[in-house]
C-alpha atoms as a PDB file:
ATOM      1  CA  UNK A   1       3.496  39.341 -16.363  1.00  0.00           C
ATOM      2  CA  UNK A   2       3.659  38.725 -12.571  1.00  0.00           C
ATOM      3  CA  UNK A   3       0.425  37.025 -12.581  1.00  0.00           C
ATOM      4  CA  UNK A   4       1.524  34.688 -15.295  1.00  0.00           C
ATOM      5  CA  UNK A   5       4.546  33.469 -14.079  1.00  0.00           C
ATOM      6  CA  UNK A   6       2.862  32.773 -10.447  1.00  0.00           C
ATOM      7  CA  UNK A   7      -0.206  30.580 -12.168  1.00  0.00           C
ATOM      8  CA  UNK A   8       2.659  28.681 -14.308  1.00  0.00           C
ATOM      9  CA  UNK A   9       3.959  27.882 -10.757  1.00  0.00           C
ATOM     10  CA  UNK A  10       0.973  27.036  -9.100  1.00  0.00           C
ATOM     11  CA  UNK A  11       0.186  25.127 -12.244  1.00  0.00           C
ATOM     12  CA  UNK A  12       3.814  23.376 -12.149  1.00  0.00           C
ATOM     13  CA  UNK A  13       3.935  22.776  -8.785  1.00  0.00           C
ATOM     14  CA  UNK A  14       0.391  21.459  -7.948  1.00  0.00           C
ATOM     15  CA  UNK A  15       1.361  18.984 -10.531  1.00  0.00           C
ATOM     16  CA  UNK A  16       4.281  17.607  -8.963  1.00  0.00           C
ATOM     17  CA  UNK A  17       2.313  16.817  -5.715  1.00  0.00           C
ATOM     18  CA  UNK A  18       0.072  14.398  -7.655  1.00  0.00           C
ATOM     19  CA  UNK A  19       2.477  13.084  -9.272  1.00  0.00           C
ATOM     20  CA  UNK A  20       3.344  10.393  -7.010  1.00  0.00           C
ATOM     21  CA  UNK A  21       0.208   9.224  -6.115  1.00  0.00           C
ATOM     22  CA  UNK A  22      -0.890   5.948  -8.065  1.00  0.00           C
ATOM     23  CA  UNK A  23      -4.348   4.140  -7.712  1.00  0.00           C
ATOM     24  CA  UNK A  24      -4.296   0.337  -8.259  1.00  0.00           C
ATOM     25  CA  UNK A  25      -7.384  -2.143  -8.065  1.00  0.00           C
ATOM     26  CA  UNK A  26      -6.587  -5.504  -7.269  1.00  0.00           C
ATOM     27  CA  UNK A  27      -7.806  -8.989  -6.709  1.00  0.00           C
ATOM     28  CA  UNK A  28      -6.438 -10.736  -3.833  1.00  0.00           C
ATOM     29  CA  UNK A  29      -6.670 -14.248  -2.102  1.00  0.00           C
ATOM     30  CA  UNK A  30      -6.282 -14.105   1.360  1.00  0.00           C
ATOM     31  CA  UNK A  31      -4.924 -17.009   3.682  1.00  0.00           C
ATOM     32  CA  UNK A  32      -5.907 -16.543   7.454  1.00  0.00           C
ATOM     33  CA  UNK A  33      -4.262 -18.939   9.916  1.00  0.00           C
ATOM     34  CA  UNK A  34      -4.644 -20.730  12.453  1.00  0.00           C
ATOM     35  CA  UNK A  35      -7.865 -20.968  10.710  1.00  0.00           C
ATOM     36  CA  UNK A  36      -6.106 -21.859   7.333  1.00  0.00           C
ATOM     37  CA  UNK A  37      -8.970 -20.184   5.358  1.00  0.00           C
ATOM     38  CA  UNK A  38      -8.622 -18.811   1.600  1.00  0.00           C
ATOM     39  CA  UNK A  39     -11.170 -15.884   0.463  1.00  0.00           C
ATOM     40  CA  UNK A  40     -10.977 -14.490  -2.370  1.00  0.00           C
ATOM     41  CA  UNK A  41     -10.965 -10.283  -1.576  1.00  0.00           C
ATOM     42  CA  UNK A  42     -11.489  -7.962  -4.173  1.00  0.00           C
ATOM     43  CA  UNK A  43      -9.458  -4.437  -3.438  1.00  0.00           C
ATOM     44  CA  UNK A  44     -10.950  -1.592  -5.376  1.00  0.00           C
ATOM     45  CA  UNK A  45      -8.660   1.013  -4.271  1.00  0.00           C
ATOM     46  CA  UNK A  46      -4.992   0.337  -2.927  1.00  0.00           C
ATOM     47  CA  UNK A  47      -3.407   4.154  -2.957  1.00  0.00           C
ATOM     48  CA  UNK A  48       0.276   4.047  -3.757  1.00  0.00           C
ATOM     49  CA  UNK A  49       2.583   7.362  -2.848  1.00  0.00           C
ATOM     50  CA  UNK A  50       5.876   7.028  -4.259  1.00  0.00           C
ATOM     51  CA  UNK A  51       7.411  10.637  -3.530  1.00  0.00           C
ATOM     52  CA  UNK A  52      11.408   9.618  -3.696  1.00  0.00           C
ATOM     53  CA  UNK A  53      12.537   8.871  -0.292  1.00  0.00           C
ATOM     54  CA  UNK A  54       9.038   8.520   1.105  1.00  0.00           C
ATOM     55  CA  UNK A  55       6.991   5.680  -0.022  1.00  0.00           C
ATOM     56  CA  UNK A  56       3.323   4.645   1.336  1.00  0.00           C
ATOM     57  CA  UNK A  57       0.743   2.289   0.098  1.00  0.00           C
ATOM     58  CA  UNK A  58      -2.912   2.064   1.771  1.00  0.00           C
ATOM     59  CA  UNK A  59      -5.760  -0.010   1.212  1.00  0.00           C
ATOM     60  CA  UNK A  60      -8.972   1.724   1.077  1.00  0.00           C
ATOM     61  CA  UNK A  61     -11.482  -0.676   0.805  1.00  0.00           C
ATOM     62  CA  UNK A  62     -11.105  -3.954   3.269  1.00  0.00           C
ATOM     63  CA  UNK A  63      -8.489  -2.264   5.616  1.00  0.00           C
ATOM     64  CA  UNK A  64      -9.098  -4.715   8.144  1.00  0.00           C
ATOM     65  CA  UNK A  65      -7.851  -7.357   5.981  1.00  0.00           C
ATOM     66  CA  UNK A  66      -5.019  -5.653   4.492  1.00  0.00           C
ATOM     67  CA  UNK A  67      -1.700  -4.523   5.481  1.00  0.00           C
ATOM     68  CA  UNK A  68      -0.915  -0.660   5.089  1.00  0.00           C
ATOM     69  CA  UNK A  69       2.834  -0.119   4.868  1.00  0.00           C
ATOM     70  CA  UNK A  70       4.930   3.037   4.912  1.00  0.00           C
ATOM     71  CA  UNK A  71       8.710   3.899   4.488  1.00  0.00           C
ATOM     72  CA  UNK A  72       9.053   6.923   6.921  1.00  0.00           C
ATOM     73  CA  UNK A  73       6.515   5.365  10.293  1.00  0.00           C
ATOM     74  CA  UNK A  74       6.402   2.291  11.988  1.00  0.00           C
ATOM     75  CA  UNK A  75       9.739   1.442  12.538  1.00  0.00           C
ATOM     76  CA  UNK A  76      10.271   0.606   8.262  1.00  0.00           C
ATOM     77  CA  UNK A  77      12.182  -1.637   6.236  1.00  0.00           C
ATOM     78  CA  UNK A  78      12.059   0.011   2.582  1.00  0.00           C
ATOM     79  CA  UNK A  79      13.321  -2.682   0.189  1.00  0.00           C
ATOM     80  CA  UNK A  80      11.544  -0.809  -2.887  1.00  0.00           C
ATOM     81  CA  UNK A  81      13.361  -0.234  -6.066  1.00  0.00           C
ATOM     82  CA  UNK A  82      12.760   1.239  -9.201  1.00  0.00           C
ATOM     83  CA  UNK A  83      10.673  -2.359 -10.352  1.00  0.00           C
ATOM     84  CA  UNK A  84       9.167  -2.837  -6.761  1.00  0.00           C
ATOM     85  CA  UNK A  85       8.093  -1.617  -3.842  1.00  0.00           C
ATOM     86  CA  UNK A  86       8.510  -3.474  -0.930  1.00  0.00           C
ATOM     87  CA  UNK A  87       8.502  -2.590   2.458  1.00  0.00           C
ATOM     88  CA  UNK A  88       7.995  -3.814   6.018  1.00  0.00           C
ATOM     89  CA  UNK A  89       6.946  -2.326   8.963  1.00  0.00           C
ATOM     90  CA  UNK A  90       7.157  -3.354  12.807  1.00  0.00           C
ATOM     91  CA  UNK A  91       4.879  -1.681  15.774  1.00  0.00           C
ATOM     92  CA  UNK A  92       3.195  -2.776  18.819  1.00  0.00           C
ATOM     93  CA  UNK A  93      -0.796  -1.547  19.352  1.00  0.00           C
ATOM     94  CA  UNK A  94      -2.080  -2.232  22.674  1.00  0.00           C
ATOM     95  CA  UNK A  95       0.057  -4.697  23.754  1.00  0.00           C
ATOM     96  CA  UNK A  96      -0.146  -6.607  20.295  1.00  0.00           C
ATOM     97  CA  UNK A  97       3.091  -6.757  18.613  1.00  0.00           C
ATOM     98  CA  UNK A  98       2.540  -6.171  13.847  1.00  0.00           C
ATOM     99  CA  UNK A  99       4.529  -7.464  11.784  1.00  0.00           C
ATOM    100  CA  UNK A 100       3.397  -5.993   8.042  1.00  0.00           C
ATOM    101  CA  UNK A 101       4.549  -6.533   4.523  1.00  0.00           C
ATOM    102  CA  UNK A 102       3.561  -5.635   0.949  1.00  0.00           C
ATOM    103  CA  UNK A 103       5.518  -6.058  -1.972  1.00  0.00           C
ATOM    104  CA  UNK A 104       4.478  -4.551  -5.528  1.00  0.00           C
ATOM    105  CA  UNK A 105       5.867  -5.828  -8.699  1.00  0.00           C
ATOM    106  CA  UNK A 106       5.631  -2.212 -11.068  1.00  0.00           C
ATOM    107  CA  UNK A 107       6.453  -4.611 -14.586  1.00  0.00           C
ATOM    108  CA  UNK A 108       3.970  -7.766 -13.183  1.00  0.00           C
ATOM    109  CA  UNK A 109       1.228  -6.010 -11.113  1.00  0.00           C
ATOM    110  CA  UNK A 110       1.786  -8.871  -8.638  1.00  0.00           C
ATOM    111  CA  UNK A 111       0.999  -7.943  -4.534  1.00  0.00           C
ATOM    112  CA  UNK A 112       1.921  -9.933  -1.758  1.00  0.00           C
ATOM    113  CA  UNK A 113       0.737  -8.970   1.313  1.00  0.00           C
ATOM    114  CA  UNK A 114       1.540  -9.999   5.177  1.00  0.00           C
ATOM    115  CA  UNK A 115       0.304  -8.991   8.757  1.00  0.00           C
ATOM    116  CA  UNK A 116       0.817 -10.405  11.514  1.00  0.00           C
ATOM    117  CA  UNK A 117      -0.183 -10.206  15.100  1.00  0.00           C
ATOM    118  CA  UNK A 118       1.037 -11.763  18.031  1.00  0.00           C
ATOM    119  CA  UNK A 119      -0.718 -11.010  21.098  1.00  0.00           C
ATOM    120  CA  UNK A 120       0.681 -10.657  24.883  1.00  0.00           C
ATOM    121  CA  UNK A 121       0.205 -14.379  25.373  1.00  0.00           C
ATOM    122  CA  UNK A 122       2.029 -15.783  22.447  1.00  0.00           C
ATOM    123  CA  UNK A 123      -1.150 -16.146  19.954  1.00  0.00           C
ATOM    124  CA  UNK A 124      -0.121 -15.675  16.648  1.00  0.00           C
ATOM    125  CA  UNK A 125      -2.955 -14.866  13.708  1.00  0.00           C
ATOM    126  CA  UNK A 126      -1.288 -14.312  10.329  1.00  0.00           C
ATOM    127  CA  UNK A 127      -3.261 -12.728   7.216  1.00  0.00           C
ATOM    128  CA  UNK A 128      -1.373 -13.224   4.030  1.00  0.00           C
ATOM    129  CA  UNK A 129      -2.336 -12.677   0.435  1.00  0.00           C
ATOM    130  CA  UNK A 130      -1.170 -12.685  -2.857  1.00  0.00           C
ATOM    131  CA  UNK A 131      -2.881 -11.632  -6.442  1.00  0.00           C
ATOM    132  CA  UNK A 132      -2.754  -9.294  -9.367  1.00  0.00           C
ATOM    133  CA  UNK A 133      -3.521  -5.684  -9.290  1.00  0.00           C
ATOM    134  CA  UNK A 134      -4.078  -2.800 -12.147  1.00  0.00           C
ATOM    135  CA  UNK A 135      -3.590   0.494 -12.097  1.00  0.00           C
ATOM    136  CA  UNK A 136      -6.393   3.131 -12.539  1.00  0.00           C
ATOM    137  CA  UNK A 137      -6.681   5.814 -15.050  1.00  0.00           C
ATOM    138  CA  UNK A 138      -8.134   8.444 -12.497  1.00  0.00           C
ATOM    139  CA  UNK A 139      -7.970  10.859 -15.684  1.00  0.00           C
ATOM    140  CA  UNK A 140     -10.742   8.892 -17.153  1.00  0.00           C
ATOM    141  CA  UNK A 141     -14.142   8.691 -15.499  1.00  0.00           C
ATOM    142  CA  UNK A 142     -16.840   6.837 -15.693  1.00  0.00           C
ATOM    143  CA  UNK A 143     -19.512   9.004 -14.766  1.00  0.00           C
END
């Protein structure tokens, strides 16, 4: 009997870790400026942990290009409700002062992304994107 009730709570409790965790792909134009140049991006994975209080979404593929944004580091903004997530984060890297955004419709699928830099000399380089993003079925696989 022992053993039964401690697999139902691994079993029930190994479920509730996971199930925050939401895998989108998306397709996403991206503005850079100065340069005002549009490309087209195609995200395969953007991970999304929604775990109440604590909310984190990460691009995996492109990260260079892409804002990650997190509710409990970087000195957050958490604007998310139960339609969106939206937060904002503010941090300095080697001297280099971020300013990151991504919003999430949950009804549309729309993103909006924005980073930007501003270096100790006043440059500013902005990356900002918007587009549409599904979610994955990571219970169905394709292989």
């Amino acid at each position: 009997m022992k053993k039964i009730l401690l697999i139902l709570v691994l079993l029930f409790t190994s479920n509730i870790l996971y199930a925050g965790q939401i895998k989108l792909s998306c397709d996403i134009n991206l503005t850079y400026t100065p340069s005002v140049e549009e490309l087209p991006q195609k995200v395969r994975e953007i991970y999304v942990i929604d775990e109440s209080t604590n909310i984190s979404i990460y691009p995996l593929s492109n990260p260079g290009s892409l804002p990650m944004a997190s509710s409990h580091k970087y000195n957050p903004t958490n604007y998310s409700n139960q339609n969106k997530w939206d937060i904002q984060n503010k941090y300095t890297i080697n001297g280099t002062s971020y300013i990151t955004s991504v919003i999430i419709d949950r009804n549309s699928g729309q993103i909006f992304t924005s980073l930007q830099g501003t270096n100790k000399n006043g440059l500013v380089l902005t990356v900002s994107g918007n587009g549409i993003c599904e979610k994955i079925d990571t219970q169905k696989k394709k292989f």
